[in-house]
C-alpha atoms as a PDB file:
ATOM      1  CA  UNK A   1       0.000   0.000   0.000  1.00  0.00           C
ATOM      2  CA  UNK A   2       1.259   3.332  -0.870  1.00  0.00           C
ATOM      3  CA  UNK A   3       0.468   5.109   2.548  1.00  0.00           C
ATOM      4  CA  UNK A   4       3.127   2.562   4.279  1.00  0.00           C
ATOM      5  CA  UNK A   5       5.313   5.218   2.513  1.00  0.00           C
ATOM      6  CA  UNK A   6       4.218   8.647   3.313  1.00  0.00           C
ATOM      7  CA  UNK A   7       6.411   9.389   5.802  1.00  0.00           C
ATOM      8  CA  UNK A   8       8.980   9.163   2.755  1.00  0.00           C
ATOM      9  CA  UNK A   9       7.310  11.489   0.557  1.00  0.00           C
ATOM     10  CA  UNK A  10       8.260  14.712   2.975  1.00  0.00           C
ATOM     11  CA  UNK A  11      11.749  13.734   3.574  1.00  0.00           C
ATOM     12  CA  UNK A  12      13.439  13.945   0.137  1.00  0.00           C
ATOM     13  CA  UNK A  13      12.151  16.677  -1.578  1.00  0.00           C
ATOM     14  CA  UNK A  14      14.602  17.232  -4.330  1.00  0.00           C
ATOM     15  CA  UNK A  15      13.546  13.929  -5.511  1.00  0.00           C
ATOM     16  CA  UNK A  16      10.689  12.796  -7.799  1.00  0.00           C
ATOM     17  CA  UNK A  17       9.047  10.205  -5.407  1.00  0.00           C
ATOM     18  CA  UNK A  18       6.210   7.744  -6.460  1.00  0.00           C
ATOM     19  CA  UNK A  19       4.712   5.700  -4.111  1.00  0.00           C
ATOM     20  CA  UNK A  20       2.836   3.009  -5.466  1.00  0.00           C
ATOM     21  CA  UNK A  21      -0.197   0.963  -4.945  1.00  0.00           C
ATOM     22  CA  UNK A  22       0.732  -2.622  -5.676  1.00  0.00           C
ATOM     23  CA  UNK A  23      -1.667  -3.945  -8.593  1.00  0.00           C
ATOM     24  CA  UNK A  24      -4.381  -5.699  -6.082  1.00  0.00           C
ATOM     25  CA  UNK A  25      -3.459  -3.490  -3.283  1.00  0.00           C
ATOM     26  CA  UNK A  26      -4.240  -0.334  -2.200  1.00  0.00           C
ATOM     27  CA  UNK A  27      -6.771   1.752  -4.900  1.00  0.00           C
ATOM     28  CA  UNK A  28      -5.171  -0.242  -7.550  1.00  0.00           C
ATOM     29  CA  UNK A  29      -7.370  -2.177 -10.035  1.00  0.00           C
ATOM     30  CA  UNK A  30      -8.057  -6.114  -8.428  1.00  0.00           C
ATOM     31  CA  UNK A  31      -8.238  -8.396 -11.103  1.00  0.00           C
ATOM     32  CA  UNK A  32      -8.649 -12.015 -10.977  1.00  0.00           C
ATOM     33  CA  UNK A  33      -5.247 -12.529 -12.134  1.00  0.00           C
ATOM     34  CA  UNK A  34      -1.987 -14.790 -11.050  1.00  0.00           C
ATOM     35  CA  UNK A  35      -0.334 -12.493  -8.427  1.00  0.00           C
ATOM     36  CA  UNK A  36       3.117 -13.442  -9.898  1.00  0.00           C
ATOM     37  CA  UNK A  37       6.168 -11.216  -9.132  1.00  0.00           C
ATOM     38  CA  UNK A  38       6.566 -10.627 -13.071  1.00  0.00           C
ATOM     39  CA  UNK A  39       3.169  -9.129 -12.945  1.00  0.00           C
ATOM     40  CA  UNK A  40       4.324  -6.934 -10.114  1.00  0.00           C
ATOM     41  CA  UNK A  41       7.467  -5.589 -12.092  1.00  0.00           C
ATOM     42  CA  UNK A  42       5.505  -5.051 -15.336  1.00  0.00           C
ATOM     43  CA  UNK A  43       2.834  -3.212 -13.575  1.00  0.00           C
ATOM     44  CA  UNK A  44       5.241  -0.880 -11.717  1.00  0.00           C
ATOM     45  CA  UNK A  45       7.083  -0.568 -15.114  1.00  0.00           C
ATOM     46  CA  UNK A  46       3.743   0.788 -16.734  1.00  0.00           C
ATOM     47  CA  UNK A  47       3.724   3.009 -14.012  1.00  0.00           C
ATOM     48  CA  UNK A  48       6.564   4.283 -14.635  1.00  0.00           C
ATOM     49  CA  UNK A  49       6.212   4.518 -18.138  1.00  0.00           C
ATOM     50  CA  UNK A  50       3.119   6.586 -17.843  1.00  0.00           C
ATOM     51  CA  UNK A  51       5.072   8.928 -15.416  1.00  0.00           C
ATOM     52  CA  UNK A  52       7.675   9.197 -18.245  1.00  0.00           C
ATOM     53  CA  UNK A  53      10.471   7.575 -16.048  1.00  0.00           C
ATOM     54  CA  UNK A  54      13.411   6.272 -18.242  1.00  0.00           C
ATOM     55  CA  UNK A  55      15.107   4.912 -15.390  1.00  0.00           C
ATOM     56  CA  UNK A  56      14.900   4.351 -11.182  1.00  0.00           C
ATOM     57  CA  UNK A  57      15.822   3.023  -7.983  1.00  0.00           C
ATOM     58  CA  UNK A  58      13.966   0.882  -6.707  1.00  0.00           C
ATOM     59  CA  UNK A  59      12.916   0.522  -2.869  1.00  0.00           C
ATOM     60  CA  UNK A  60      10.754  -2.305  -1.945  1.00  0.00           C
ATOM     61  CA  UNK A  61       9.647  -3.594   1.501  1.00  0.00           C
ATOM     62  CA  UNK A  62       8.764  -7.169   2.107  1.00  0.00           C
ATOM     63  CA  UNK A  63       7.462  -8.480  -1.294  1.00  0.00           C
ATOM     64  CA  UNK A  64       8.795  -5.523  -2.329  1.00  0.00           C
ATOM     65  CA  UNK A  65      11.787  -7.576  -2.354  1.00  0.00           C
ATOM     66  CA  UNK A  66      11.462 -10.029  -4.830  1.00  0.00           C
ATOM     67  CA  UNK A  67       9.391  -7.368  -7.233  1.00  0.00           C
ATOM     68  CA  UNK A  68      12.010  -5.282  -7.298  1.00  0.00           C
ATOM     69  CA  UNK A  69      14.607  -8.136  -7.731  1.00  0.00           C
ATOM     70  CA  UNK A  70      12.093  -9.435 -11.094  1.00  0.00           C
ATOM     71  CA  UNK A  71      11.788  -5.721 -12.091  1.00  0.00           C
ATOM     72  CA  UNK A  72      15.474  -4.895 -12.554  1.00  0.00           C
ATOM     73  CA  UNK A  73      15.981  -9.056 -14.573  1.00  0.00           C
ATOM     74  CA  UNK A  74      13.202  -7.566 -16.664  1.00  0.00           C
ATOM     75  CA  UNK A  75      14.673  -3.748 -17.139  1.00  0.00           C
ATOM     76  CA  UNK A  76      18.175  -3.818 -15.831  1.00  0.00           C
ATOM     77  CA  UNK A  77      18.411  -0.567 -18.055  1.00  0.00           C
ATOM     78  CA  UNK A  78      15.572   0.985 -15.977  1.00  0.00           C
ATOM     79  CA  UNK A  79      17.066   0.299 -12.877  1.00  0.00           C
ATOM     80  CA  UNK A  80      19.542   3.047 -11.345  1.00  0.00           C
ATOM     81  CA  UNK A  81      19.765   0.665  -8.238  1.00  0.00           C
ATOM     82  CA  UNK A  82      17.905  -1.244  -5.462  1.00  0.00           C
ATOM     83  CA  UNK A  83      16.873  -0.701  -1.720  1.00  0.00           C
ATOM     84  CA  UNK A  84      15.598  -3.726   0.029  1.00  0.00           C
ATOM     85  CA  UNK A  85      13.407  -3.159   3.071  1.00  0.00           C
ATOM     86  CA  UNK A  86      13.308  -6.142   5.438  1.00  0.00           C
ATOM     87  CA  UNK A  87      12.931  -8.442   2.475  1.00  0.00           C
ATOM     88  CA  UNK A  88      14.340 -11.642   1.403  1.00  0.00           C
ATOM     89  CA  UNK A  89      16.174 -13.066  -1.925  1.00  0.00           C
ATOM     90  CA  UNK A  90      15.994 -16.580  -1.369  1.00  0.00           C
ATOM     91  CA  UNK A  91      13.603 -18.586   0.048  1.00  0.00           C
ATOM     92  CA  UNK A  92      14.727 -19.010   3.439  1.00  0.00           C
ATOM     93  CA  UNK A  93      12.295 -21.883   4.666  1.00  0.00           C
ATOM     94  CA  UNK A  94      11.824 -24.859   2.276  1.00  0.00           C
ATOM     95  CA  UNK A  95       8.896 -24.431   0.062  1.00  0.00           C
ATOM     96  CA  UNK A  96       7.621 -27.276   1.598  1.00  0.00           C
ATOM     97  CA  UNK A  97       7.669 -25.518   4.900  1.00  0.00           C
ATOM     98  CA  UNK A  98       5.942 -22.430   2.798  1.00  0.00           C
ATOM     99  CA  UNK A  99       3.171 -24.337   1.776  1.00  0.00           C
ATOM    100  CA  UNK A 100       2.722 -25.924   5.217  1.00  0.00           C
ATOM    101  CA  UNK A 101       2.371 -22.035   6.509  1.00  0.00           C
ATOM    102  CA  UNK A 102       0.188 -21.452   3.787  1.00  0.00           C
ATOM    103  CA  UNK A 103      -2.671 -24.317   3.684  1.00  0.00           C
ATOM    104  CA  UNK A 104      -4.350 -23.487   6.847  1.00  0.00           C
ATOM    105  CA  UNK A 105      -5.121 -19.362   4.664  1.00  0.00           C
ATOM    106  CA  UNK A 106      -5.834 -20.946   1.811  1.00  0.00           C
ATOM    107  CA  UNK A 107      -8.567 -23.350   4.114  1.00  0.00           C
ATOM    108  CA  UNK A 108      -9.679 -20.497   5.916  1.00  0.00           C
ATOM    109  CA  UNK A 109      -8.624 -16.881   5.252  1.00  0.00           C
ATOM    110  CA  UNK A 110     -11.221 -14.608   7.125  1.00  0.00           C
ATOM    111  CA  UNK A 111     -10.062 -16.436  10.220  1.00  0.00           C
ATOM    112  CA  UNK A 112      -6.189 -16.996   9.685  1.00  0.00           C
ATOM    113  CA  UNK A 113      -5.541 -14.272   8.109  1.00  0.00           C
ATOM    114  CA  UNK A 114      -6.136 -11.390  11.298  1.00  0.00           C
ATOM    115  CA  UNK A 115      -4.135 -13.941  13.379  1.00  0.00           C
ATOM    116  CA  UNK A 116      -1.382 -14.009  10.964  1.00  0.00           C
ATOM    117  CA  UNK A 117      -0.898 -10.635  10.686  1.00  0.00           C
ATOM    118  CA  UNK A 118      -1.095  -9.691  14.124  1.00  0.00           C
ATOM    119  CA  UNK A 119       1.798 -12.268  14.563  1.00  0.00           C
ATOM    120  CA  UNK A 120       3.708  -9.692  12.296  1.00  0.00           C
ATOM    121  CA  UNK A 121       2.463  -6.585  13.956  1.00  0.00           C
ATOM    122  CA  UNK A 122       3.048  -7.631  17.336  1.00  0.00           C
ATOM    123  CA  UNK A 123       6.008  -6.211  17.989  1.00  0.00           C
ATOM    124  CA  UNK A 124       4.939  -2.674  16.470  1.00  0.00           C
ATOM    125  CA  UNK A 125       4.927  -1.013  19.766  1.00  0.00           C
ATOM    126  CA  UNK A 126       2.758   2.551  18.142  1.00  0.00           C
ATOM    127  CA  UNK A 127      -0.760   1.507  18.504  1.00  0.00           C
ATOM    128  CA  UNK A 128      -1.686   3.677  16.172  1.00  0.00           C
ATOM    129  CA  UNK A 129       0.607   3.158  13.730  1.00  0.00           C
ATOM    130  CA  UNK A 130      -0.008  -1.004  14.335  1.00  0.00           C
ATOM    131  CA  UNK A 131      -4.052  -0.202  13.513  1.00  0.00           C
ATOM    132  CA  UNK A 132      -3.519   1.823  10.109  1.00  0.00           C
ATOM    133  CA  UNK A 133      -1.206  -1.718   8.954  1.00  0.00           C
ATOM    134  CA  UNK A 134      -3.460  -3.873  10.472  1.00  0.00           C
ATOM    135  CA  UNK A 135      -6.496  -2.331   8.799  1.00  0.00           C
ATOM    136  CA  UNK A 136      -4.717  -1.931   5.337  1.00  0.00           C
ATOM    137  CA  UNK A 137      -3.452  -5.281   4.946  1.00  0.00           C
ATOM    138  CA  UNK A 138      -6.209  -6.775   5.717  1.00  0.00           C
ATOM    139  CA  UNK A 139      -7.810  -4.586   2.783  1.00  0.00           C
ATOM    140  CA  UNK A 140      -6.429  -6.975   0.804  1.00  0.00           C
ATOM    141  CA  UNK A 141      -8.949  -8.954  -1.295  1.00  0.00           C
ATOM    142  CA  UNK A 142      -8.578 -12.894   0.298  1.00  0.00           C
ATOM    143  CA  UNK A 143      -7.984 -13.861  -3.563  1.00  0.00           C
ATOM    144  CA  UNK A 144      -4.981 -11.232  -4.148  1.00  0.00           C
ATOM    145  CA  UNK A 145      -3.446 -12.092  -0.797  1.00  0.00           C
ATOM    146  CA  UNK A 146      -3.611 -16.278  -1.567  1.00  0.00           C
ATOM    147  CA  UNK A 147      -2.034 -15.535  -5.328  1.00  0.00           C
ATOM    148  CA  UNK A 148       0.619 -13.288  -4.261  1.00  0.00           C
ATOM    149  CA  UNK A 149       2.124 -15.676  -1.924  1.00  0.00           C
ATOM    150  CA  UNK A 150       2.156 -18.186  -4.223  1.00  0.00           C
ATOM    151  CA  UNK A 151       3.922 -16.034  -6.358  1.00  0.00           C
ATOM    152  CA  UNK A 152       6.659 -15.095  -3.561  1.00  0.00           C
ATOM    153  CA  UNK A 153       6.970 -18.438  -2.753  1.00  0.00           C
ATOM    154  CA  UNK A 154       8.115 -19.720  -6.441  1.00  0.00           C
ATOM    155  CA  UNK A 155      11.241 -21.203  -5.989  1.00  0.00           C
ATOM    156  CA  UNK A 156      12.304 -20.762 -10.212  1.00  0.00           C
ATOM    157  CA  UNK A 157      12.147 -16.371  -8.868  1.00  0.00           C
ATOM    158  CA  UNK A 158      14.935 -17.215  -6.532  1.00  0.00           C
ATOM    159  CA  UNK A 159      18.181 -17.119  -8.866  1.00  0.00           C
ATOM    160  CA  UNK A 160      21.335 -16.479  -8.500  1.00  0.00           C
ATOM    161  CA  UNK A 161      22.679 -13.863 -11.356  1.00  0.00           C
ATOM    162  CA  UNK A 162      24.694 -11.142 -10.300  1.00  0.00           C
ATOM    163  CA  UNK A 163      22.873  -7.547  -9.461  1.00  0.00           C
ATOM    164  CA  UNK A 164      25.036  -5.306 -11.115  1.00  0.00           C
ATOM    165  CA  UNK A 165      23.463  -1.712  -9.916  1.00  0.00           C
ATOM    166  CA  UNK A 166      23.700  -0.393  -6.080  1.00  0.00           C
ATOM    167  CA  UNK A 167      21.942  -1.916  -3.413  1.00  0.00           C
ATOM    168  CA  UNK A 168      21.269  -1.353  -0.122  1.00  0.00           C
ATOM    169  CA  UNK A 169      19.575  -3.770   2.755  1.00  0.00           C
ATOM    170  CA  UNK A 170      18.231  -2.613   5.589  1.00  0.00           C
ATOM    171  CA  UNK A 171      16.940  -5.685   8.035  1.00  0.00           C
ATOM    172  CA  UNK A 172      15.054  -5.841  11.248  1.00  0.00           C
ATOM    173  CA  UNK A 173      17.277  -7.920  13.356  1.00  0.00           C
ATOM    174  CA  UNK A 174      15.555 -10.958  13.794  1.00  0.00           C
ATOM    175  CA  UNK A 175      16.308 -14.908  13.883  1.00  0.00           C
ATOM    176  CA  UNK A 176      14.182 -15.267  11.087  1.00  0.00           C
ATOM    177  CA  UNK A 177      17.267 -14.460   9.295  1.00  0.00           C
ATOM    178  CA  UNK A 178      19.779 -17.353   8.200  1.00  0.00           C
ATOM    179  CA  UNK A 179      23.081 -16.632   9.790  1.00  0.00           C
ATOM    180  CA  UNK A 180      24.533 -16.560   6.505  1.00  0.00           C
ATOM    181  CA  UNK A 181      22.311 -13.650   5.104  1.00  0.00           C
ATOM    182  CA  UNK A 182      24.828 -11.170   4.994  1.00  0.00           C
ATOM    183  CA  UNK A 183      26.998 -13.435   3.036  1.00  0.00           C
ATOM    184  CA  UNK A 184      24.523 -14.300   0.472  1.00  0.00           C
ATOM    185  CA  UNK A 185      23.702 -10.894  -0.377  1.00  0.00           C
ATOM    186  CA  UNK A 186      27.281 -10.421  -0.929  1.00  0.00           C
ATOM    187  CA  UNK A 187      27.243 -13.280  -3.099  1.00  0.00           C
ATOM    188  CA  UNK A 188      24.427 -12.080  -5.311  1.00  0.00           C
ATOM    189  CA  UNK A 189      25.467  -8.160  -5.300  1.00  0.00           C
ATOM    190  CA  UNK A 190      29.196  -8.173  -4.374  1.00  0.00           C
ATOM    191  CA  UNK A 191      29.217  -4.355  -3.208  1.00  0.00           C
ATOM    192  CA  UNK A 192      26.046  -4.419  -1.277  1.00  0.00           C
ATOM    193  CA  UNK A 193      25.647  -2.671   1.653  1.00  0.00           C
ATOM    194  CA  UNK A 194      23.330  -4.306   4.916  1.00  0.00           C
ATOM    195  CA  UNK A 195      22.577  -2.992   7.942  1.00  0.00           C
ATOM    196  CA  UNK A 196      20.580  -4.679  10.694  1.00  0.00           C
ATOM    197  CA  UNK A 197      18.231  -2.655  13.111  1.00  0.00           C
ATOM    198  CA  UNK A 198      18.050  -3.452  16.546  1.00  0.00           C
ATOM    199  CA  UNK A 199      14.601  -2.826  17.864  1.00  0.00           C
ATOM    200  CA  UNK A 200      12.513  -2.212  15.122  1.00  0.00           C
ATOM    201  CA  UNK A 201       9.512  -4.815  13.486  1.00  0.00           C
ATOM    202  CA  UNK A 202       9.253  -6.151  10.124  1.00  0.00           C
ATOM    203  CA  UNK A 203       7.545  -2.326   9.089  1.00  0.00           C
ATOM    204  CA  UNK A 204      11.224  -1.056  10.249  1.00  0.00           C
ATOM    205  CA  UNK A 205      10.493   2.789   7.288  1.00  0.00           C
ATOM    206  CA  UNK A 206       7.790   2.923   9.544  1.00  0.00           C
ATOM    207  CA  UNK A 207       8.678   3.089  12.877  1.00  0.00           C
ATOM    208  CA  UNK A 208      12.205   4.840  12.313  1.00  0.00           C
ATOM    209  CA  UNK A 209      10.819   6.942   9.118  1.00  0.00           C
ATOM    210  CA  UNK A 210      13.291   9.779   9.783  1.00  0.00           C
ATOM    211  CA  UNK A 211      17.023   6.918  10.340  1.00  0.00           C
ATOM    212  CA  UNK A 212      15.361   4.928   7.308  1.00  0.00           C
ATOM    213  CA  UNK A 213      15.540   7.948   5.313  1.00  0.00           C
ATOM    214  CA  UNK A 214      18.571   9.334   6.126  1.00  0.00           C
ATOM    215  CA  UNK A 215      20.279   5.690   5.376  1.00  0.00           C
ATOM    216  CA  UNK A 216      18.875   6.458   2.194  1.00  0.00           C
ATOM    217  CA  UNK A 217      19.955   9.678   1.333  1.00  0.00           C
ATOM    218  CA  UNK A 218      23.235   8.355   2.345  1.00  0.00           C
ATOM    219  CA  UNK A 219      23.306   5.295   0.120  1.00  0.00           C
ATOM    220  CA  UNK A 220      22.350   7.429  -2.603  1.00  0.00           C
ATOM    221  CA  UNK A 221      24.404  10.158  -2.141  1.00  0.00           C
ATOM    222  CA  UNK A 222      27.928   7.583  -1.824  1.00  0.00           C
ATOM    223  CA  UNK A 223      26.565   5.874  -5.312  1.00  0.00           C
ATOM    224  CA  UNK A 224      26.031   9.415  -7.156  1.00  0.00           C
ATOM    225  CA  UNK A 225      22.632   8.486  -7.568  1.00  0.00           C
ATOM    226  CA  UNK A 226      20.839  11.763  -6.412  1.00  0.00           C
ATOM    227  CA  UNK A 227      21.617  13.591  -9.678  1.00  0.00           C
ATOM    228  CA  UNK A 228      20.241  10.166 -11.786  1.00  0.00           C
END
């Protein structure tokens, strides 16, 4: 949803920001489509191309992850460079282990679906702030929710080319995290830069909108990407 970002939109205003609803999310169009992260990066590339944007970086959060990742195999020539937000490259539970996580949405959404995400909102301590992401993901039509997952859990997304643009990784510290994380970002984007946040939840831009930001003016700034 694009209002996860408008904290964002004040902080960087020699910039041309767009903040975009996610085709299914937000007040995006819903079709009854396959959720796929390809359809993600061609939707934000229409986007784009309707603003007139020749070329980007990218900052995604979550499944903002892998859209990004498809976005810039699709357009590398598009893509100026990449910001992951608390959002993974690989799969880092067996797909097996996905699918077991899965079922019990796909069996019963209304009802798994609040519990699930207050699992991820928990440790939001804002209750504010933990309401507006409550009530927006769950805003999420059931069928757009079940597809998308499906499409984040595809294990043939997951290779292992080289990203050949900036990136920058900002984690919440957590042991959902493979202690070899660091390391395989390194291995996919040798130059990559990660930093881990103590403290924060998996909304991380959120909570610490003003030390997210500056991280990225600083990652932009050391890759001469400000004047893109």
């Amino acid at each position: 949803n694009a209002d996860f970002w408008k904290s964002q939109l004040q902080d960087f205003p020699s910039l041309r920001l767009i903040a975009i609803d996610l085709a299914g999310h937000g007040q995006s169009d819903k079709p009854r489509v396959d959720y796929t992260m390809d359809y993600f990066a061609r939707s934000i590339d229409a986007v784009l191309t309707d603003a007139k944007v020749k070329h980007a970086v990218l900052v995604g959060h979550s499944m903002g992850t892998p859209v990004i990742r498809q976005y810039y195999r699709l357009f590398p020539t598009k893509t100026d460079g990449l910001v992951i937000v608390d959002g993974a490259l690989r799969l880092v539970v067996s797909k097996e282990q996905m699918d077991e996580f899965i079922a019990p949405l796909k069996a019963n959404y209304q009802t798994t679906a609040p519990q699930m995400i207050d699992g991820m909102i928990g440790p939001v301590k804002d209750e504010k702030l933990k309401s507006e992401i409550r009530t927006a993901m769950l805003a999420t039509p059931d069928y757009v929710a079940l597809s998308a997952m499906d499409g984040m859990t595809d294990e043939k997304i997951y290779t292992t080319e080289q990203i050949k643009v900036p990136v920058l990784a900002v984690l919440a510290k957590s042991p959902f995290w493979p202690p070899d994380t660091e390391e395989f970002l390194h291995s996919l984007a040798p130059t990559l830069e990660v930093t881990m946040w103590d403290g924060v939840s998996h909304f991380l831009m959120m909570e610490k909108p003003q030390e997210f930001d500056q991280t990225v003016q600083t990652f932009l700034s050391k890759n001469k990407l400000l004047s893109k």
